[in-house]
Protein backbone atom coordinates (compact mmCIF):
# COMPACT_ATOMS: atom_id res chain seq x y z
CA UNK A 1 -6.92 222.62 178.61
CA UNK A 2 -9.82 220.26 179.38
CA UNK A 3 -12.17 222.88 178.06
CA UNK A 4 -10.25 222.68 174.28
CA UNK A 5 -9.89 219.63 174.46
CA UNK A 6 -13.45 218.45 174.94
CA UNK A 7 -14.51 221.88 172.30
CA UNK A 8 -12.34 220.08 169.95
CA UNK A 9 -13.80 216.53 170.50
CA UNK A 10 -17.32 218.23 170.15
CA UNK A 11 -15.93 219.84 166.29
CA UNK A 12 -14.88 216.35 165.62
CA UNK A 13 -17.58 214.71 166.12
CA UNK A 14 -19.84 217.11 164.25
CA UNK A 15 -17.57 216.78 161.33
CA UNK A 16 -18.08 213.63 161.50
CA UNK A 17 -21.83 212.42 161.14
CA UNK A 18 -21.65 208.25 161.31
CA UNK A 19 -19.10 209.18 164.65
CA UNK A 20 -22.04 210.79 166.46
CA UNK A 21 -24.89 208.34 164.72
CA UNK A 22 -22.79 205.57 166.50
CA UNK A 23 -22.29 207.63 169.51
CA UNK A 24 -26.02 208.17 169.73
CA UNK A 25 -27.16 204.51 168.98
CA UNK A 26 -24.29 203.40 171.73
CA UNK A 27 -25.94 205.48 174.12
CA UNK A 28 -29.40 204.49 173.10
CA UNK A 29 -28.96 200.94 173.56
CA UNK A 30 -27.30 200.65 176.54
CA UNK A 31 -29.08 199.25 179.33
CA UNK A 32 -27.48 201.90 181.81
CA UNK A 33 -29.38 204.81 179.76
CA UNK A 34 -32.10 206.70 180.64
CA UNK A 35 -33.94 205.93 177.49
CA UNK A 36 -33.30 202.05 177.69
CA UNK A 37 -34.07 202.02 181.29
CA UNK A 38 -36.99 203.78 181.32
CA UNK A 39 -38.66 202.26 178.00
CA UNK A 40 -38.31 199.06 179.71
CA UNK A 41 -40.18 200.26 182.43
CA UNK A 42 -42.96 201.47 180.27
CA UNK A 43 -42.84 198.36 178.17
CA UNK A 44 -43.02 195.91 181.25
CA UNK A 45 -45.47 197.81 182.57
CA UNK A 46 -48.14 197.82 179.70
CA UNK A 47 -47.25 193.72 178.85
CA UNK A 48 -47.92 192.76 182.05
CA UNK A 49 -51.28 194.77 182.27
CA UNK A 50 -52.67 193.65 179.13
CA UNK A 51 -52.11 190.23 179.98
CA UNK A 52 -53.66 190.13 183.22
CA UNK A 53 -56.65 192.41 181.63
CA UNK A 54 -57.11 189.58 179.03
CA UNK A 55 -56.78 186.27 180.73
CA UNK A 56 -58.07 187.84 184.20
CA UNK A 57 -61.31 184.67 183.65
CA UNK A 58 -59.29 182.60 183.74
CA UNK A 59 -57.25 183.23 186.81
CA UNK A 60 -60.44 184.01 188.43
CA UNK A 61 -61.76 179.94 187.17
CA UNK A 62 -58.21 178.91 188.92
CA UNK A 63 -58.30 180.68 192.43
CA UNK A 64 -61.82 179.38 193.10
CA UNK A 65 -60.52 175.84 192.09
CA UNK A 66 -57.90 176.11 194.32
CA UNK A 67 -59.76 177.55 197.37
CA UNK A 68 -62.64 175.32 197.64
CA UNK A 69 -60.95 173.55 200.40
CA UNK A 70 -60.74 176.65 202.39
CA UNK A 71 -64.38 177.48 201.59
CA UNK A 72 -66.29 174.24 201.39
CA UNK A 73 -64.01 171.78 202.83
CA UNK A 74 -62.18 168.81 200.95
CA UNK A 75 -65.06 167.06 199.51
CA UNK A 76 -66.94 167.35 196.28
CA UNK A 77 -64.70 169.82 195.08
CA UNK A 78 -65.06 170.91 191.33
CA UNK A 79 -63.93 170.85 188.11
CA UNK A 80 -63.48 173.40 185.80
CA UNK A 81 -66.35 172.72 183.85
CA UNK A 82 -68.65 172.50 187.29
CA UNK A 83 -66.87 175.74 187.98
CA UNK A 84 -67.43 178.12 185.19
CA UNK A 85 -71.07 176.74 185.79
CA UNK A 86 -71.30 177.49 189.37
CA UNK A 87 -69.61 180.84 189.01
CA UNK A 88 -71.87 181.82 186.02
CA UNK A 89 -75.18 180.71 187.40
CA UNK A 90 -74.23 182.25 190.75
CA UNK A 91 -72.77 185.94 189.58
CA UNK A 92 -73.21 186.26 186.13
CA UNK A 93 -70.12 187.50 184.12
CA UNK A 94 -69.00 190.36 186.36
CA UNK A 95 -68.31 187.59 188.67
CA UNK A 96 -65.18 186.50 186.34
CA UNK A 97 -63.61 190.05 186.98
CA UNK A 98 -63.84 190.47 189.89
CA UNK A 99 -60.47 191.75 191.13
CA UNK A 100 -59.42 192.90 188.03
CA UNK A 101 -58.46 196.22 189.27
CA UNK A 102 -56.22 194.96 192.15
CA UNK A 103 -54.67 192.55 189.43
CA UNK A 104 -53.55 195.33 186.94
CA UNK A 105 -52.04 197.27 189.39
CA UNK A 106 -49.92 194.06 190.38
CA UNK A 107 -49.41 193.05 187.31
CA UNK A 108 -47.94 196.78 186.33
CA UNK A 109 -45.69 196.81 189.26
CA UNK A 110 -44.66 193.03 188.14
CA UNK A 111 -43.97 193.90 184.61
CA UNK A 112 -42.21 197.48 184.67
CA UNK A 113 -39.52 196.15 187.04
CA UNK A 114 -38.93 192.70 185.61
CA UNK A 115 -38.35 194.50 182.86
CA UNK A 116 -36.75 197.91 184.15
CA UNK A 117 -34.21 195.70 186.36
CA UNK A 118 -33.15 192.61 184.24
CA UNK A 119 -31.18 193.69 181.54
CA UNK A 120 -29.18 196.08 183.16
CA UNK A 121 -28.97 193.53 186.26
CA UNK A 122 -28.27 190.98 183.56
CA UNK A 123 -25.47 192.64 181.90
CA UNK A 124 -23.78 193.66 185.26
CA UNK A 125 -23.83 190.16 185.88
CA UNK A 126 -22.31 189.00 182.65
CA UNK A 127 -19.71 192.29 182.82
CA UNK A 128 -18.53 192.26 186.31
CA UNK A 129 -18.89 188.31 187.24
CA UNK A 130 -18.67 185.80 184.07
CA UNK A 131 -18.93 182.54 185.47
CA UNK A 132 -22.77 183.90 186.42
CA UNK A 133 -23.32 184.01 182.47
CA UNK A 134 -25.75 182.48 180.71
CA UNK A 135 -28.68 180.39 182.26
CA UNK A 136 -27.68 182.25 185.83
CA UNK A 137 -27.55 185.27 184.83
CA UNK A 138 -31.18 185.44 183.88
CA UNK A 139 -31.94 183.36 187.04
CA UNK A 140 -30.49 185.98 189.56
CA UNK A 141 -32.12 189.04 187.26
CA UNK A 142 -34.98 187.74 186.93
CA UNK A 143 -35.07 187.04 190.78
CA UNK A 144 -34.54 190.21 191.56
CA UNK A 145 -36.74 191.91 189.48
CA UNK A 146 -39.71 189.69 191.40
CA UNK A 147 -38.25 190.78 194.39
CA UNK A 148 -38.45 194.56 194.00
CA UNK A 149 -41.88 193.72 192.16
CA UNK A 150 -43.28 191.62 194.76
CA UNK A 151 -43.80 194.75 197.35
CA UNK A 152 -46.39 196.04 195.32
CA UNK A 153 -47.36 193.17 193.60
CA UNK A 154 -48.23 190.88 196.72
CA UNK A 155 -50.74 193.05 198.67
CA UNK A 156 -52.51 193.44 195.03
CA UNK A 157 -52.50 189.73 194.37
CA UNK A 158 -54.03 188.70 198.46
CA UNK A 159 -56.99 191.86 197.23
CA UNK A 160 -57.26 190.07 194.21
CA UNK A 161 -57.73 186.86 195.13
CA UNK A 162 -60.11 187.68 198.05
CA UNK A 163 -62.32 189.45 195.57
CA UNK A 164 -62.24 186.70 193.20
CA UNK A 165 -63.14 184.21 195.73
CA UNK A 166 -66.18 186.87 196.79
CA UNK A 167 -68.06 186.64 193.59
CA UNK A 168 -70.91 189.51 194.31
CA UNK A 169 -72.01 190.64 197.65
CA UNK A 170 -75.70 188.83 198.07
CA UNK A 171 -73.62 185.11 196.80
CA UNK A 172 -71.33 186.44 199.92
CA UNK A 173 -73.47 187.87 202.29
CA UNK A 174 -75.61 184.84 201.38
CA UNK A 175 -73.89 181.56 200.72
CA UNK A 176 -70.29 181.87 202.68
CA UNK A 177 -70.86 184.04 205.67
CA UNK A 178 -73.59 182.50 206.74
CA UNK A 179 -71.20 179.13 206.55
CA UNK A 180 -68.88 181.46 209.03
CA UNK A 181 -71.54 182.03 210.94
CA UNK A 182 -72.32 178.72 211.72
CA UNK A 183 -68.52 178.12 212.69
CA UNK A 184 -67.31 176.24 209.47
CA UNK A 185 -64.03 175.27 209.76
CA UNK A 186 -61.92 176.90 207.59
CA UNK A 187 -64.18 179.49 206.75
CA UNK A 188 -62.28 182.88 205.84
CA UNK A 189 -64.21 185.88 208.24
CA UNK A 190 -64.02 189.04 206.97
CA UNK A 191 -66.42 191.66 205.00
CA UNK A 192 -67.23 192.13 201.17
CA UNK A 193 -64.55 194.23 199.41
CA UNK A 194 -66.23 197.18 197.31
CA UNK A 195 -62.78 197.68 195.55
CA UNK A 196 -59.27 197.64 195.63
CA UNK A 197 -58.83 200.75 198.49
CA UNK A 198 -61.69 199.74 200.36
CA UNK A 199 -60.39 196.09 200.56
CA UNK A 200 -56.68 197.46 201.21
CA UNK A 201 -57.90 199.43 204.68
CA UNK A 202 -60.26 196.66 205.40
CA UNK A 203 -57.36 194.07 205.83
CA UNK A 204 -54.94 196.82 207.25
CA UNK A 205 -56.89 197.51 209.87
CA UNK A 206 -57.82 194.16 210.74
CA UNK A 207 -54.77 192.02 210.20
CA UNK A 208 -52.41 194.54 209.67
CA UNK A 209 -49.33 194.54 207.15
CA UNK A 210 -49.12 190.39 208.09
CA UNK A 211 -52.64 190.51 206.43
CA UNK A 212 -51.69 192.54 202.99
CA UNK A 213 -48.32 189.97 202.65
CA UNK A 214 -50.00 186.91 203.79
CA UNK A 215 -47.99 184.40 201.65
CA UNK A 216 -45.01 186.48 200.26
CA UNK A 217 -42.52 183.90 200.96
CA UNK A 218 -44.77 181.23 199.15
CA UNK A 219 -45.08 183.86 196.14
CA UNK A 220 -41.72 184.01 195.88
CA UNK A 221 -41.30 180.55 195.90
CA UNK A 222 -43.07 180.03 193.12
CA UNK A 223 -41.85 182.97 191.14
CA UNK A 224 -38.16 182.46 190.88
CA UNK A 225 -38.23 179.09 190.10
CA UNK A 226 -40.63 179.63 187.58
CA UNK A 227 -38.99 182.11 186.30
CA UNK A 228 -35.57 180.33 185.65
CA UNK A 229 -37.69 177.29 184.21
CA UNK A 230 -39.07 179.02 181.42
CA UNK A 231 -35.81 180.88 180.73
CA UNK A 232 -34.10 177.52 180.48
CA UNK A 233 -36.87 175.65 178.43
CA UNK A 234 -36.87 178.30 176.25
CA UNK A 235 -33.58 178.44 175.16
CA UNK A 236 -33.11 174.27 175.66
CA UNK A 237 -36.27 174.19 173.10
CA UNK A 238 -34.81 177.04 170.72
CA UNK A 239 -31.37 174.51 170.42
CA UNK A 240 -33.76 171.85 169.90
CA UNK A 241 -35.03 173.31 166.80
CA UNK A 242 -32.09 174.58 165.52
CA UNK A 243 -30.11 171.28 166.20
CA UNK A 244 -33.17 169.58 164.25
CA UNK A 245 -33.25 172.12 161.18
CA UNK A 246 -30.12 171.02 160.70
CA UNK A 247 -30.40 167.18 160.73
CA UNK A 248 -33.35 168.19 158.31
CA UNK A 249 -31.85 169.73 156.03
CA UNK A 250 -28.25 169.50 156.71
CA UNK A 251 -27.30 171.47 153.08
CA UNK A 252 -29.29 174.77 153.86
CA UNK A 253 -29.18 177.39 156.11
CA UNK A 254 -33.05 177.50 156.94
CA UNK A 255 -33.99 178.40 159.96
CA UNK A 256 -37.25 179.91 162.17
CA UNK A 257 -38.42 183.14 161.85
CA UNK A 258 -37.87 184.83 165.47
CA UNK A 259 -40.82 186.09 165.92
CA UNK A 260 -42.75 182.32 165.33
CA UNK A 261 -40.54 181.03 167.27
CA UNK A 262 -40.91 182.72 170.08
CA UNK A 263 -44.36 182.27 169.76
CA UNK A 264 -44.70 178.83 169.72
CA UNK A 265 -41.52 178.00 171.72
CA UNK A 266 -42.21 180.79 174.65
CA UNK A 267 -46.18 178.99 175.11
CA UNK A 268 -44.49 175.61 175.22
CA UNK A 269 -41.82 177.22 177.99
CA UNK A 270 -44.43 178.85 179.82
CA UNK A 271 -47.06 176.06 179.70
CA UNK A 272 -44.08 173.60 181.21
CA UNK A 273 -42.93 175.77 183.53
CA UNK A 274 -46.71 176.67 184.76
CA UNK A 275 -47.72 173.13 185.20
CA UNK A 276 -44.06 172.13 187.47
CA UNK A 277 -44.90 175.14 189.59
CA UNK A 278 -48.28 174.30 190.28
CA UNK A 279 -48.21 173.25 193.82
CA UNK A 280 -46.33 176.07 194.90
CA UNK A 281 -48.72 177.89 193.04
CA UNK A 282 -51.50 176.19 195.46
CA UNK A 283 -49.41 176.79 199.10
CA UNK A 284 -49.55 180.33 197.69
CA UNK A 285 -52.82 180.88 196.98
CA UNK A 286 -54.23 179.00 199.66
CA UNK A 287 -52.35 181.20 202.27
CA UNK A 288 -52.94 184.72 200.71
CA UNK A 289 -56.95 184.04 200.31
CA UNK A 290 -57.83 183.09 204.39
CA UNK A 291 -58.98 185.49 206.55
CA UNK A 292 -58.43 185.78 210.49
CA UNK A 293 -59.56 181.95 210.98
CA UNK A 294 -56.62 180.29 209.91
CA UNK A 295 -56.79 176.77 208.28
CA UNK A 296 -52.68 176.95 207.81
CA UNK A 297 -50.36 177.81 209.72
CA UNK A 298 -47.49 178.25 206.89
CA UNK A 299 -46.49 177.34 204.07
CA UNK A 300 -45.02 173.73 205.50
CA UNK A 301 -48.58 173.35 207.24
CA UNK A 302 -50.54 174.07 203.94
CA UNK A 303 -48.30 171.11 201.98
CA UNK A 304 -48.46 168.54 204.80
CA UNK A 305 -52.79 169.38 205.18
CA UNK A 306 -53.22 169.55 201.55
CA UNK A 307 -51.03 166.12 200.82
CA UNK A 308 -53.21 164.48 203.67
CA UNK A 309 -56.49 165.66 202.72
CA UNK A 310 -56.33 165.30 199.12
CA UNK A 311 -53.12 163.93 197.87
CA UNK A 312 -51.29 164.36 194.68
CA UNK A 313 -54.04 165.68 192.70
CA UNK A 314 -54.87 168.64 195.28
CA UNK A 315 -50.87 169.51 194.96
CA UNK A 316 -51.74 170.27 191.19
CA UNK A 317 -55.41 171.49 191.66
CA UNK A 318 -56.07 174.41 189.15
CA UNK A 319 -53.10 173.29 187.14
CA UNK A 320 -55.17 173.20 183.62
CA UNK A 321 -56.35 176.72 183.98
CA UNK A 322 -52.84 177.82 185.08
CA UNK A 323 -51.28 176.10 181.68
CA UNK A 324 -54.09 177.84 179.84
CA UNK A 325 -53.11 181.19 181.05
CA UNK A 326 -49.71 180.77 180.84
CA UNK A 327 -49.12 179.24 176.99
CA UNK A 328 -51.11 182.36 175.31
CA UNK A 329 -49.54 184.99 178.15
CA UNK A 330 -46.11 183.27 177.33
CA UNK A 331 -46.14 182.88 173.97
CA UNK A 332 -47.14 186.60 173.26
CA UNK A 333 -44.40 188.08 175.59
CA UNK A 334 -41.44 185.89 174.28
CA UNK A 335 -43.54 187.04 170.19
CA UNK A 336 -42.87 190.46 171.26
CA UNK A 337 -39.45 189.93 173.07
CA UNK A 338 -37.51 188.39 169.61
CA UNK A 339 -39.65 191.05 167.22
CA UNK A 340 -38.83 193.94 168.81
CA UNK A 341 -35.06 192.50 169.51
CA UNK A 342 -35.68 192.02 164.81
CA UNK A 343 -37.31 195.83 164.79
CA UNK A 344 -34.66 197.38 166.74
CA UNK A 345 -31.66 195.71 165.35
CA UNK A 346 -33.18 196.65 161.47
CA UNK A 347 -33.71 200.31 162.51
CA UNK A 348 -29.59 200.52 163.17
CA UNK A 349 -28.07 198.71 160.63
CA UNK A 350 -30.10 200.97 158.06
CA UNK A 351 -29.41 203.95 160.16
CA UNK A 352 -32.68 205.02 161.04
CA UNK A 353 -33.43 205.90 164.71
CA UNK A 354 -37.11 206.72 164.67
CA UNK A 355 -39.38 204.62 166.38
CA UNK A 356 -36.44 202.31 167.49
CA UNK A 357 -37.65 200.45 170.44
CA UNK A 358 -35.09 199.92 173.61
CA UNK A 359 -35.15 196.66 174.07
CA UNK A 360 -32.13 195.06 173.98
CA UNK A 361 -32.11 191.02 173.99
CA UNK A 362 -29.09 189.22 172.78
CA UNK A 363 -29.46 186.09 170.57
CA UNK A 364 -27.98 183.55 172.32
CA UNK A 365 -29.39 184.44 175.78
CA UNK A 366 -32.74 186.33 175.73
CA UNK A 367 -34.05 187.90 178.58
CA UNK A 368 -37.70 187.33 179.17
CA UNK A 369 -40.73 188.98 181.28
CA UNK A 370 -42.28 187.33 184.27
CA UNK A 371 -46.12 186.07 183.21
CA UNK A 372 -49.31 186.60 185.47
């Protein structure tokens, strides 16, 4: 019986072509689905690489900034400007990538689960437990996703960091071990890293797996919150808008397209959020890039040391070039988000499955990829 009935089902359906075309796009563009799930993977993954690949300079200009006290103590530290000269005269340009390879790996991992995990976690949220919808729903999501992504993504980020710090070997070899040497406090101690395996063994076997997640609490810190802040601003500046089109033009129905919108309104969500989360950014950083010398011991140790030494403005050190990665990084993701959400919509209302992309982002309550 269950075999004629489900032959029969399969004779209706192909009698019935816009049946199956539904059937198909249902299937297609749910988040439990192979195909969504693993073009969200593949999606994440290539976002999150590009950005990193492009702005990589930058992040390089804000680690140093933020590790001077670690490497030459509290006073005379630089600005930006004094920086970009100091790393150019010193290294050249390779100097600005270094630890580029360790940072697209991480920034893979990062991407292809935030974006893998947070739809479908989002919508099991909003299906099984309602009064998580909304602004909490892409708060837990999005915490998870960093959560898986952080196991891959942390180790990457201390290699990174350490080899950003390292400029090339004879500025090294030269200029900061010989500061070790002479028993500078704070000093990080440990060898020139070649590349991202070398560098991975080198602080296994010396530190161990403490050494490869120095700071993983602290980089989760800042990640969820940041996270949920630039989910929040987004959609608080997106009723803005809308709320002032109106008063506008109160007689008309104009309003943004999507795709500007998220690309003005995602920078100005990630550039906020970026700035707030600077400090934690700092504890973070500041942790992951010390060697076997310890300066902190902490996270708590690294606020109370930093506050003391250098106040307010060391909190926020490296806060401009964090804002200037962000708003471009930010801006092109949330683009992307609300124009594929437009492309994919448009290819099934006219019926045309071909080249449809998976993502799946409602309207009201967008779900949006972790930045670099």
């Amino acid at each position: 019986m269950a075999v004629s009935n489900q032959s029969s089902k399969s004779n209706d359906n192909a009698n019935n072509p816009s049946l199956t075309l539904s059937a198909i796009r249902s299937d297609i563009s749910s988040p439990h689905s192979p195909f969504f799930v693993g073009k969200e993977f593949l999606w994440g993954a290539i976002a999150g690489a590009f950005g990193e690949g492009v702005m990589h300079p930058v992040d390089t200009i804000k680690t140093r900034i933020q590790s001077q006290a670690i490497l030459s103590g509290c006073q005379n530290q630089k600005n930006i400007l004094q920086m970009v000269q100091t790393v150019w005269k010193a290294d050249g340009l390779a100097a600005f990538y270094r630890g580029i390879t360790p940072g697209i790996t991480g920034s893979l991992a990062t991407g292809a689960t935030y974006f893998g995990v947070i739809e479908s976690t989002k919508n099991w949220l909003e299906k099984n437990h309602p009064n998580l919808s909304g602004h909490w729903a892409h708060f837990i999501a999005g915490a998870i996703g960093d959560t898986l992504g952080s196991v891959v993504y942390v180790p990457c980020e201390v290699v990174k960091q350490r080899m950003q710090i390292q400029g090339t070997r004879n500025y090294w070899t030269s200029v900061v071990m010989k500061d070790s040497a002479r028993g500078k406090l704070g000093s990080p101690v440990y060898g020139y890293y070649s590349g991202l395996f070398q560098a991975g063994c080198s602080i296994w076997k010396e530190q161990g797996p403490k050494g490869l997640y120095a700071g993983y609490w602290s980089t989760l810190a800042r990640d969820v919150p940041f996270a949920g802040l630039m989910v929040t601003f987004y959609e608080a500046f997106k009723n803005v808008t809308e709320h002032g089109l109106q008063r506008l033009f109160p007689n008309s129905n104009l309003s943004m397209n999507s795709t500007l919108e998220g690309l003005i309104l995602g920078g100005l969500a990630g550039g906020l959020s970026a700035y707030l989360t600077t400090p934690l950014d700092v504890v973070k950083t500041r942790l992951q890039v010390q060697g076997k010398t310890l300066r902190y011991n902490g996270w708590f140790d690294v606020i109370q040391k930093t506050w003391s030494d250098e106040g307010m403005r060391g909190m926020f050190r490296g806060s401009i070039p964090r804002i200037i990665w962000y708003v471009p990084a930010s801006a092109l993701t949330f683009m992307a988000v609300e124009f594929l959400r437009d492309h994919f919509n448009e290819k099934v209302d006219d019926g045309r499955l071909e080249g449809a992309t998976s993502i799946s982002v409602d309207k009201k309550s967008s779900s949006l990829p972790k930045a670099a």
